[in-house]
N, C-alpha and C. Protein backbone atom coordinates (compact mmCIF):
# COMPACT_ATOMS: atom_id res chain seq x y z
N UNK A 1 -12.39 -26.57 13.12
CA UNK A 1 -12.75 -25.33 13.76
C UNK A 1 -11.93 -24.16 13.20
N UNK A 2 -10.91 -24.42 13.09
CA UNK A 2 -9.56 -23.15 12.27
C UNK A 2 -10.47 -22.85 11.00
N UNK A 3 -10.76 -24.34 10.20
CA UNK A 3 -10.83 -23.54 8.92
C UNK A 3 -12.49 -22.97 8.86
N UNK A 4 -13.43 -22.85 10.36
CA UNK A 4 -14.34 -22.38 10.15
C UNK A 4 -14.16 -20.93 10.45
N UNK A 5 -13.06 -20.31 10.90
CA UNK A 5 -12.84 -19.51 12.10
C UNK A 5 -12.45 -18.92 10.57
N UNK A 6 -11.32 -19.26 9.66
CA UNK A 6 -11.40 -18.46 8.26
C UNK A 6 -12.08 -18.49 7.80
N UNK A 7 -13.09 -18.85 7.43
CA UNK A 7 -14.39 -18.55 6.58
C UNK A 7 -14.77 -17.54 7.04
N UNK A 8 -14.88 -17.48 8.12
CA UNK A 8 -15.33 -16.20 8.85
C UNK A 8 -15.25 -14.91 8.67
N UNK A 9 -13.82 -15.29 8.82
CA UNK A 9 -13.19 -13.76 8.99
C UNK A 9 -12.87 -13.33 7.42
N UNK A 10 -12.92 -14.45 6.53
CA UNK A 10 -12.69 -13.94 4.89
C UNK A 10 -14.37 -13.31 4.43
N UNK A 11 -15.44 -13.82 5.40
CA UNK A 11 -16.85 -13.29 4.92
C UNK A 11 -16.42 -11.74 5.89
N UNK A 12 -16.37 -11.69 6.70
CA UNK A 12 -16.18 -10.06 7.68
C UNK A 12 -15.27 -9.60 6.52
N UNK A 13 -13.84 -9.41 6.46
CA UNK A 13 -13.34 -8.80 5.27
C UNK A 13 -14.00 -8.57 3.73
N UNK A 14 -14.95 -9.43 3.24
CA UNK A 14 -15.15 -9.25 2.07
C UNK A 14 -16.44 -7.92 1.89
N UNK A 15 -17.13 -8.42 3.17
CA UNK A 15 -18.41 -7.06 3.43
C UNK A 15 -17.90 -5.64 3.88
N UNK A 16 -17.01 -5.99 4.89
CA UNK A 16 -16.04 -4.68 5.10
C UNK A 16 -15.68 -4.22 3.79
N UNK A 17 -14.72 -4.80 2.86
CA UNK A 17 -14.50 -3.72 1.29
C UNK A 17 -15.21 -3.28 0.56
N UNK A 18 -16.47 -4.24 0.26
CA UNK A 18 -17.94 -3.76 -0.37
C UNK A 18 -18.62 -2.67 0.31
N UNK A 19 -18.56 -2.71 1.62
CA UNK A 19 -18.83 -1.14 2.37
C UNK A 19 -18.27 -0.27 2.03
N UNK A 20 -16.75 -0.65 2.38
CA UNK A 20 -16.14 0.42 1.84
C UNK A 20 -16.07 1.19 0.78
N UNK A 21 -16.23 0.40 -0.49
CA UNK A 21 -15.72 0.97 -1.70
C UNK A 21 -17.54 1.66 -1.79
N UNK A 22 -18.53 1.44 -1.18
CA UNK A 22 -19.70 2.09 -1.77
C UNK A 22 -19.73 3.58 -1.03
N UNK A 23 -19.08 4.16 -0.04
CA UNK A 23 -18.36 5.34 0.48
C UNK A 23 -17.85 5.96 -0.74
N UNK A 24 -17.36 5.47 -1.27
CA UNK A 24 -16.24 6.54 -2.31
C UNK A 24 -17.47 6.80 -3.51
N UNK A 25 -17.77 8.14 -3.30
CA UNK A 25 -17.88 8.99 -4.25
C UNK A 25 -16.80 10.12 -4.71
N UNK A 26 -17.78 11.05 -5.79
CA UNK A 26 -16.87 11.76 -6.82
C UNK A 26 -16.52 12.85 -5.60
N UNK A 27 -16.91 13.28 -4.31
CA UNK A 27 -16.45 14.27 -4.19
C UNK A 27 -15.11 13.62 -3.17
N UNK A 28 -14.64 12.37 -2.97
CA UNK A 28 -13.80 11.81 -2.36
C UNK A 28 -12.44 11.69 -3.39
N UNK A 29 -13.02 11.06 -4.47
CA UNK A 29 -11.82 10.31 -5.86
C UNK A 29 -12.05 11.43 -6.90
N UNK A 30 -12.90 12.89 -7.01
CA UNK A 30 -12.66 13.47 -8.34
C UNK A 30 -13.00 12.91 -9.47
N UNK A 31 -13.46 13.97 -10.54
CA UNK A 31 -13.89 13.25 -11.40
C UNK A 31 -12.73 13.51 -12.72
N UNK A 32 -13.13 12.64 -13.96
CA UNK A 32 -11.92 13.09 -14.87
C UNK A 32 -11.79 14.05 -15.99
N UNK A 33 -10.97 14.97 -16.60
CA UNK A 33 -11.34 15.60 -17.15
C UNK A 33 -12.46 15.78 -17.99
N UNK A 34 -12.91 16.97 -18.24
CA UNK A 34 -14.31 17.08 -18.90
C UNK A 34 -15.53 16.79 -18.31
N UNK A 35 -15.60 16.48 -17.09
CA UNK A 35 -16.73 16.21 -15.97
C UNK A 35 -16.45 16.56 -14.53
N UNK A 36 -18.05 17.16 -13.93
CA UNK A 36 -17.41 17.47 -12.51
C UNK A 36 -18.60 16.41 -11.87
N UNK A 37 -18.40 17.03 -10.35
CA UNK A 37 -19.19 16.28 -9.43
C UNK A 37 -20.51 17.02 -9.21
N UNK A 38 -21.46 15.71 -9.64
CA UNK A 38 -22.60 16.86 -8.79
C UNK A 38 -23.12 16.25 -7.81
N UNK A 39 -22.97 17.31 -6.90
CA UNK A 39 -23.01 16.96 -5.38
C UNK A 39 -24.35 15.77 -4.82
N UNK A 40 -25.56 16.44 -5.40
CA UNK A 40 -26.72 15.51 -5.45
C UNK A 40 -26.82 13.99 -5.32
N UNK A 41 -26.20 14.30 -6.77
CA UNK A 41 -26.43 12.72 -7.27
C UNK A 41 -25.32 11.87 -6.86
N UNK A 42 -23.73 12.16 -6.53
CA UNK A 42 -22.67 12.15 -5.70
C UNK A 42 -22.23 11.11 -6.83
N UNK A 43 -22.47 11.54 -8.35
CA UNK A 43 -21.75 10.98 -9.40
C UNK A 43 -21.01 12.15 -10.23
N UNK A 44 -20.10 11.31 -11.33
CA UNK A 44 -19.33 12.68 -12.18
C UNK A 44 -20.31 12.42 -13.69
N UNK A 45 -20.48 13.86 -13.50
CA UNK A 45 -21.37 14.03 -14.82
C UNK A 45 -20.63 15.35 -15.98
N UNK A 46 -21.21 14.56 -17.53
CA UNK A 46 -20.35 15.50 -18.35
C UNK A 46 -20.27 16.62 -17.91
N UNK A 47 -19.88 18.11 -18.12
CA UNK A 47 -19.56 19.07 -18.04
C UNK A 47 -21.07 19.56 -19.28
N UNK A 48 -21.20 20.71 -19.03
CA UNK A 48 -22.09 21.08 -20.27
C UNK A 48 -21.44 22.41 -21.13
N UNK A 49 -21.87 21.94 -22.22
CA UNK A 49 -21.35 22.80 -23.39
C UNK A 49 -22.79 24.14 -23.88
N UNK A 50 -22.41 24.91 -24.37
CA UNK A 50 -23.29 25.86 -25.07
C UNK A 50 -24.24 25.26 -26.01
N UNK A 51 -23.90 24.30 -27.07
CA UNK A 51 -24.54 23.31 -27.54
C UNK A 51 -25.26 23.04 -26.99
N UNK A 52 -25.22 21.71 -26.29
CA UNK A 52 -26.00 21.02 -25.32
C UNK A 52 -27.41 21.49 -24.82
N UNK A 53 -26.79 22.72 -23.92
CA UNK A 53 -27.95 23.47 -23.12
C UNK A 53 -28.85 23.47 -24.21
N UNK A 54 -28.70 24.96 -25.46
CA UNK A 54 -29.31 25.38 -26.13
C UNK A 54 -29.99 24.44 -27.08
N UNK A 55 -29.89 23.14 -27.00
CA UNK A 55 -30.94 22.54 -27.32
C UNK A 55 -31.51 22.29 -26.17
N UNK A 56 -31.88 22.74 -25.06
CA UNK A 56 -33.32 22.40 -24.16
C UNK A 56 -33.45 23.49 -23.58
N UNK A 57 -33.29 24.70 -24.32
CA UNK A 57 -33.78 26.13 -24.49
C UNK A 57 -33.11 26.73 -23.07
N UNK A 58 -31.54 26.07 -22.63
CA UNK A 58 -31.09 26.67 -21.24
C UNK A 58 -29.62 27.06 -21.96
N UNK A 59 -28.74 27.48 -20.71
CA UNK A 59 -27.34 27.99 -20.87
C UNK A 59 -26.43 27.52 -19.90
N UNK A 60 -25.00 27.70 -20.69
CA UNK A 60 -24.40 26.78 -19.64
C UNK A 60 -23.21 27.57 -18.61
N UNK A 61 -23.60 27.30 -17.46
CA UNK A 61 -23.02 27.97 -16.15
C UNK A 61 -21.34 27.63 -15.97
N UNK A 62 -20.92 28.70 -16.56
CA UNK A 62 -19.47 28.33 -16.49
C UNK A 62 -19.31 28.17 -14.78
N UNK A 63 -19.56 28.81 -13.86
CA UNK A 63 -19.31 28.28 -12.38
C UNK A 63 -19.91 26.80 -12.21
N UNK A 64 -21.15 26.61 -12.34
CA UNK A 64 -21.25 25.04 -11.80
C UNK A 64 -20.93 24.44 -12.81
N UNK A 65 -20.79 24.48 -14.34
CA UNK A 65 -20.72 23.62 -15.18
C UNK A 65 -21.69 22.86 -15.64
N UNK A 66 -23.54 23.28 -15.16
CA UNK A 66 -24.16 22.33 -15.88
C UNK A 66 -25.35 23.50 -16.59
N UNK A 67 -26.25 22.71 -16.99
CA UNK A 67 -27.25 23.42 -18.10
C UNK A 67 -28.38 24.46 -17.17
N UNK A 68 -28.60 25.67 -16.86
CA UNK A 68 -29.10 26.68 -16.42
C UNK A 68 -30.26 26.73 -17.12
N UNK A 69 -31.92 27.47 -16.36
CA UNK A 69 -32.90 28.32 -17.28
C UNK A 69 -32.37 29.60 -17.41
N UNK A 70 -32.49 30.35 -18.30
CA UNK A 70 -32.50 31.83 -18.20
C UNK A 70 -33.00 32.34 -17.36
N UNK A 71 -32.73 33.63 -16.83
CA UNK A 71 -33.55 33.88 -15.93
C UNK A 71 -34.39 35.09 -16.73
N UNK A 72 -34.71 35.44 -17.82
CA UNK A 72 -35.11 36.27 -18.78
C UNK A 72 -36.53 35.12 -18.82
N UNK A 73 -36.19 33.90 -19.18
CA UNK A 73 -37.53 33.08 -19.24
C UNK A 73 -37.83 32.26 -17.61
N UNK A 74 -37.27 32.14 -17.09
CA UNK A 74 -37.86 31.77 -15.86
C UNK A 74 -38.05 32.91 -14.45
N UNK A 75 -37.21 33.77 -14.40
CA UNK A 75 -37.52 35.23 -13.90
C UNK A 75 -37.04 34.83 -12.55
N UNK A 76 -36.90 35.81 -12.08
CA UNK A 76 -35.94 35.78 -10.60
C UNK A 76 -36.70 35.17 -9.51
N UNK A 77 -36.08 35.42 -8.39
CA UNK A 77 -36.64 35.49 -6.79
C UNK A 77 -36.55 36.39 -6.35
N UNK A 78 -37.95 36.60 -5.60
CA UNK A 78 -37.79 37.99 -4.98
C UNK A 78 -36.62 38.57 -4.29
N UNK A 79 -36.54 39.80 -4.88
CA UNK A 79 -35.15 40.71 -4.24
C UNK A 79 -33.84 40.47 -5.05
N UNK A 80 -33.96 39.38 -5.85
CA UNK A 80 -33.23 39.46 -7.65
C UNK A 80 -33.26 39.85 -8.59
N UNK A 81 -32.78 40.62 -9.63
CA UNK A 81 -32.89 41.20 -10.59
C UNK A 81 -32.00 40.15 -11.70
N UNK A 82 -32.46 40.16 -13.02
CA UNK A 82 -31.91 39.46 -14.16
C UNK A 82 -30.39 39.98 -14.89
N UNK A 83 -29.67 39.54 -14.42
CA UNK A 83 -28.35 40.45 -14.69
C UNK A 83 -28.01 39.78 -16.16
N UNK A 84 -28.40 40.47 -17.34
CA UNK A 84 -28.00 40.36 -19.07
C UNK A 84 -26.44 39.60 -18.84
């Protein structure tokens, strides 16, 4: 009976850490240099470069850090203007 009573409690502990550790995302542990978090997907993704974008005809948002449309080619929302 003891050593059923550990089986037990080593299966409760082992699901408890597998829970646990699937909690920890990037906006908990950070991501590592050269990548941030994007909130969405709640993974760390490269950072984007000027390169990058401009091959898929976008730009890259030094505030969020990822690949932007222009707004010259995709055009505002009402009560926005395209700031050059």
């Amino acid at each position: 009976m003891k050593l059923f009573s550990m089986i037990i409690l080593f299966i409760l502990l082992f699901f408890y850490s597998c829970a646990k550790e699937n909690n920890v995302t990037c906006e908990t542990t950070g991501c590592k240099a050269g990548r941030h978090c994007d909130i969405e997907k709640k993974l760390c993704v490269i950072n984007c470069t000027p390169e990058s974008c401009a091959q898929i005809g976008e730009y890259c948002n030094p505030t969020t850090k990822e690949c932007e449309n222009s707004c010259k080619e995709s055009g505002c929302k009402t009560g926005f203007v395209c700031d050059n």
